[in-house]
Protein backbone atom coordinates (compact mmCIF):
# COMPACT_ATOMS: atom_id res chain seq x y z
CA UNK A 1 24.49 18.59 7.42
CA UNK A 2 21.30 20.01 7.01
CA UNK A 3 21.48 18.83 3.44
CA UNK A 4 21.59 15.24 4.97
CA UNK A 5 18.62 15.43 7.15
CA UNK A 6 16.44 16.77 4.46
CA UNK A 7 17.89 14.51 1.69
CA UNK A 8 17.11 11.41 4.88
CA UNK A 9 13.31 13.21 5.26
CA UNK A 10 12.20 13.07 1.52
CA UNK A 11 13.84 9.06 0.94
CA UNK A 12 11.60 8.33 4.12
CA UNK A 13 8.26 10.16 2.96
CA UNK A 14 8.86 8.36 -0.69
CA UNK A 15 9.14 5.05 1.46
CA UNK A 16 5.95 6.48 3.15
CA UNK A 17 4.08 6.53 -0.31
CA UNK A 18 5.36 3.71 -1.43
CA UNK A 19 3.86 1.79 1.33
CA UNK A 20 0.52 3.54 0.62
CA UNK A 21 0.25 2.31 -2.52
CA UNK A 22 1.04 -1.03 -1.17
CA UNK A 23 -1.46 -1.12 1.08
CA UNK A 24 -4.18 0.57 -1.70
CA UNK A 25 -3.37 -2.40 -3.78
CA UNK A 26 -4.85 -4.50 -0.88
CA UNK A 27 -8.21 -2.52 -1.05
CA UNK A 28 -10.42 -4.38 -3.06
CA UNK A 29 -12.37 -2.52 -6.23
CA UNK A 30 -14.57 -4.27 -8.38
CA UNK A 31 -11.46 -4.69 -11.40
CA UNK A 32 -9.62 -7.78 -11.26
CA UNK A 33 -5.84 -6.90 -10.69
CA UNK A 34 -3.19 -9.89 -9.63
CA UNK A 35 -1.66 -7.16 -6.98
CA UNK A 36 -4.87 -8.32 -4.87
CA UNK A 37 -3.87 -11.48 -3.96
CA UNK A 38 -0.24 -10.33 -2.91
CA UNK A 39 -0.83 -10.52 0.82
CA UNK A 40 -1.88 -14.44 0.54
CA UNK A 41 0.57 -16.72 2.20
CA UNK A 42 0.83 -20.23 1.14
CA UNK A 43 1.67 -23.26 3.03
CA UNK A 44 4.49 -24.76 0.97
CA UNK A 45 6.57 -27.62 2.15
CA UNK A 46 6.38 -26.05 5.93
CA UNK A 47 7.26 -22.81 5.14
CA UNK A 48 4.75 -19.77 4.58
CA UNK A 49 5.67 -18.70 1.48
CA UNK A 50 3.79 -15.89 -0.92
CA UNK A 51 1.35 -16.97 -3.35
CA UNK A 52 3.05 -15.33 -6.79
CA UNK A 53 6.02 -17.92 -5.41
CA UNK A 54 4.60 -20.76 -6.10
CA UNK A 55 1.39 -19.85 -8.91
CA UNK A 56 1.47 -17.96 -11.50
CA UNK A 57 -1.30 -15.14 -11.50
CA UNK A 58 -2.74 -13.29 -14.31
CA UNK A 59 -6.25 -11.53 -15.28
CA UNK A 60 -8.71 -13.60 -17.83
CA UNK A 61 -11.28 -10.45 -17.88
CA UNK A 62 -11.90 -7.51 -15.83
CA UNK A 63 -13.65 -9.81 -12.89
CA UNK A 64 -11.48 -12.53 -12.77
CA UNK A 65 -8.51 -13.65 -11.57
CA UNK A 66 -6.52 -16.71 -12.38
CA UNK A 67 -4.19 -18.84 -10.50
CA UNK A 68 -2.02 -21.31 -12.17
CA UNK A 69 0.08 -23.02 -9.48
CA UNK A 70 3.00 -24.41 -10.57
CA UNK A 71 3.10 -27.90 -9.34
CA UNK A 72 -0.53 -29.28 -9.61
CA UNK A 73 -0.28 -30.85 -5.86
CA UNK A 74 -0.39 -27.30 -4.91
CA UNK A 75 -3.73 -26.92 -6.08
CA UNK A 76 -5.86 -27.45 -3.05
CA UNK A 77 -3.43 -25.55 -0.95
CA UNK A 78 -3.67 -22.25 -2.59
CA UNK A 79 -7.58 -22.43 -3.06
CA UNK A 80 -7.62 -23.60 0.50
CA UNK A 81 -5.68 -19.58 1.39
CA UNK A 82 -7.91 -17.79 -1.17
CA UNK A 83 -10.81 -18.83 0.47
CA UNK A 84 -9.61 -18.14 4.04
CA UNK A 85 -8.06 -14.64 3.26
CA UNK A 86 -10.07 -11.80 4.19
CA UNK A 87 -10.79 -10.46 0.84
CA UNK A 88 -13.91 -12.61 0.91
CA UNK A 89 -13.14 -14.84 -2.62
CA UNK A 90 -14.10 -17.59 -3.51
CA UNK A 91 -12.21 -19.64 -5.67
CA UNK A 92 -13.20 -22.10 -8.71
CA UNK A 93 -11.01 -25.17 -8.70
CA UNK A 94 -9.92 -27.25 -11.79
CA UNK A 95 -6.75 -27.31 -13.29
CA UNK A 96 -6.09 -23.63 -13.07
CA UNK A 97 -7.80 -22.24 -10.12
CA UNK A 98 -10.72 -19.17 -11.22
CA UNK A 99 -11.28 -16.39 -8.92
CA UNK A 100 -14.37 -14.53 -9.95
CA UNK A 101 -14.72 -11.04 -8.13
CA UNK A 102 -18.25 -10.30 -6.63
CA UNK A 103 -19.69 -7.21 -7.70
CA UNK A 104 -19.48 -4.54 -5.01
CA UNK A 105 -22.56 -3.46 -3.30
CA UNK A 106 -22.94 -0.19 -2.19
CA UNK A 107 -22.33 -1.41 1.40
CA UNK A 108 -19.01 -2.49 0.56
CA UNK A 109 -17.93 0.69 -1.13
CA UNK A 110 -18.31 2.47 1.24
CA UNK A 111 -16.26 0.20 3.73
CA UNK A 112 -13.81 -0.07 0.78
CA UNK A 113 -13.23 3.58 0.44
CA UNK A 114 -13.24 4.04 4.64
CA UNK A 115 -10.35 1.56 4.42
CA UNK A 116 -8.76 3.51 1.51
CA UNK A 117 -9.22 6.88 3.62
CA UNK A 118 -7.59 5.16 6.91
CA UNK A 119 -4.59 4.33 4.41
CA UNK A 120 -4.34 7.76 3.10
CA UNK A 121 -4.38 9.06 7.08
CA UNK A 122 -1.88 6.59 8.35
CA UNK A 123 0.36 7.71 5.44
CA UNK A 124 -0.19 11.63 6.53
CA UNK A 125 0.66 10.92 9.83
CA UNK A 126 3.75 9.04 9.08
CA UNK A 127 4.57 11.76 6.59
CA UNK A 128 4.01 13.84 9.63
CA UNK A 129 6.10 12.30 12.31
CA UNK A 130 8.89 12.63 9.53
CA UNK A 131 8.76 16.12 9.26
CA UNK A 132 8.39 16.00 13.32
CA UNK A 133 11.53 14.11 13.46
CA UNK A 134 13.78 16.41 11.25
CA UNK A 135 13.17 19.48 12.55
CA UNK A 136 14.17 17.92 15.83
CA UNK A 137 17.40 17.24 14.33
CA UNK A 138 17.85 20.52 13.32
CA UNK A 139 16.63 21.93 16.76
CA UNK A 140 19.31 19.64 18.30
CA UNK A 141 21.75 21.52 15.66
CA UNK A 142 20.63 24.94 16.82
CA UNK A 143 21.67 24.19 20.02
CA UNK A 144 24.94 22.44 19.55
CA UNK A 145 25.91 26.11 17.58
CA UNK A 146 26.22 24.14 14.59
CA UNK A 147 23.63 26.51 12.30
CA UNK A 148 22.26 29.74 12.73
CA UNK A 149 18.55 30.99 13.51
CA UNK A 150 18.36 31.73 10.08
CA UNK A 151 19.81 28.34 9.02
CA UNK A 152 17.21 26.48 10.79
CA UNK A 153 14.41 28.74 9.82
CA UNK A 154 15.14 28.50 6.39
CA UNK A 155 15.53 24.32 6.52
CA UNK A 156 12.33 24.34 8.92
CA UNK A 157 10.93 26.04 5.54
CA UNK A 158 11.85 23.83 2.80
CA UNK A 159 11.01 21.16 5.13
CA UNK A 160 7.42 22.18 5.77
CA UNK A 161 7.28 22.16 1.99
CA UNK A 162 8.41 18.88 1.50
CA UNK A 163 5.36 17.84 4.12
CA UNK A 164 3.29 19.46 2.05
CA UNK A 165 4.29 18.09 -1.36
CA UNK A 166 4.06 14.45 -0.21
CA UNK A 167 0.72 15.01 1.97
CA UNK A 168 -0.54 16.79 -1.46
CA UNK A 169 0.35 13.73 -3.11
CA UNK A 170 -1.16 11.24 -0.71
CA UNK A 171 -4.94 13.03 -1.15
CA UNK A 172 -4.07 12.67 -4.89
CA UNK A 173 -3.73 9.12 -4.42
CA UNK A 174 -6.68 8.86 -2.46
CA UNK A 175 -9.26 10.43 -4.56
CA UNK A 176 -7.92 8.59 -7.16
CA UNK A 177 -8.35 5.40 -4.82
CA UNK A 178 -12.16 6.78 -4.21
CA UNK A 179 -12.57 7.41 -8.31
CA UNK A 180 -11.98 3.47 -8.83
CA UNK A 181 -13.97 2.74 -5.68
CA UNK A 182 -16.89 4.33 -7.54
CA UNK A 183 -17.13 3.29 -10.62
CA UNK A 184 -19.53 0.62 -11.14
C-alpha cells in the first residue's frame, strides 16, 4: 500500500518536470529552436489546430526559424498567428515563411529568466503539494491501523527524499535555463 502511494508520488513529480520543461521550451532565448512556436494555434478550416499540424518547422541557422506550411493557402494564416503570439516575432512571408529571432537586450533577459524562475517555482510547489498529498494518505493509513508509527515514519522519510530529488532537479533545470538565458 504504501508502495502504491509512493510509486503514485514519483509518476506525478516526473509529470511535474515534464511540464517544466514544457513550459521552459516556451521561454524565449536568443537560439532558434522549432519547440518555440509549439504553443501557436492555427485557424484551419474552423478548427484551432497547432501549428507543427499543418507546417512543417525546422531551423535554417541559429536565429531563424522556418515555417513551411503545407498547403500554400495556409500561408497568410500562420504568419497572421506568428505575428499575434506573444513571443513578439515577426515573420518574413514568401513561399516558406522566415522567422528571424531579435537579439535579446538585456531588458529582456532579465524578464526571460524571471519567467524561467516563476516556472522553476510553480514546479516546486507542485512538487510540493505532491509530497503534501501523500503523506496525507499515509496519515489517513495511520489512523485506519493499517501501518505502524514506524511504517509511516519511515515512508514519510523516503518520501521527503523523493521531494528533494525532484526539487534538486528542478534548480538544475533552472540554472541551466539561466546559463542559455545568458549567453549572448
Amino acid at each position: 500500500m504504501i508502495n502504491d502511494l509512493k510509486k503514485d508520488g514519483e509518476s506525478r513529480m516526473k509529470k511535474s518536470i515534464e511540464a517544466l520543461e514544457a513550459g521552459f521550451a516556451k521561454v524565449r532565448t536568443g537560439r532558434a529552436h522549432p519547440s518555440m512556436l509549439n504553443g501557436i494555434m492555427v485557424s484551419y478550416y474552423g478548427s484551432d489546430v497547432p501549428l507543427n499540424q499543418v507546417a512543417n518547422i525546422g531551423v535554417d541557422d541559429a536565429r531563424t526559424l522556418v515555417v513551411q506550411p503545407f498547403e500554400r493557402s495556409m500561408t497568410s494564416t500562420i504568419d497572421k498567428a506568428i505575428r499575434e503570439s506573444d513571443l513578439g516575432l515577426n515573420p518574413i512571408t514568401a513561399d516558406i515563411i522566415r522567422v528571424p529571432l531579435p537579439a535579446l537586450t538585456e531588458e529582456t533577459r532579465r524578464n526571460m529568466q524571471k519567467l524561467a524562475r516563476g516556472e522553476a517555482e510553480n514546479a516546486k510547489v507542485a512538487i510540493r503539494n505532491i509530497r503534501r498529498d501523500i503523506l496525507g494518505d499515509i496519515k489517513d493509513l495511520l489512523k485506519e491501523k493499517e501501518i505502524s508509527e514506524d511504517e509511516e515514519r519511515r515512508a514519510g522519510d523516503e518520501i521527503q527524499k523523493l521531494t528533494d530529488k525532484y526539487v534538486a532537479d528542478v534548480d538544475k533545470m533552472l540554472a541551466a535555463k539561466e546559463a542559455e538565458l545568458i549567453q549572448v
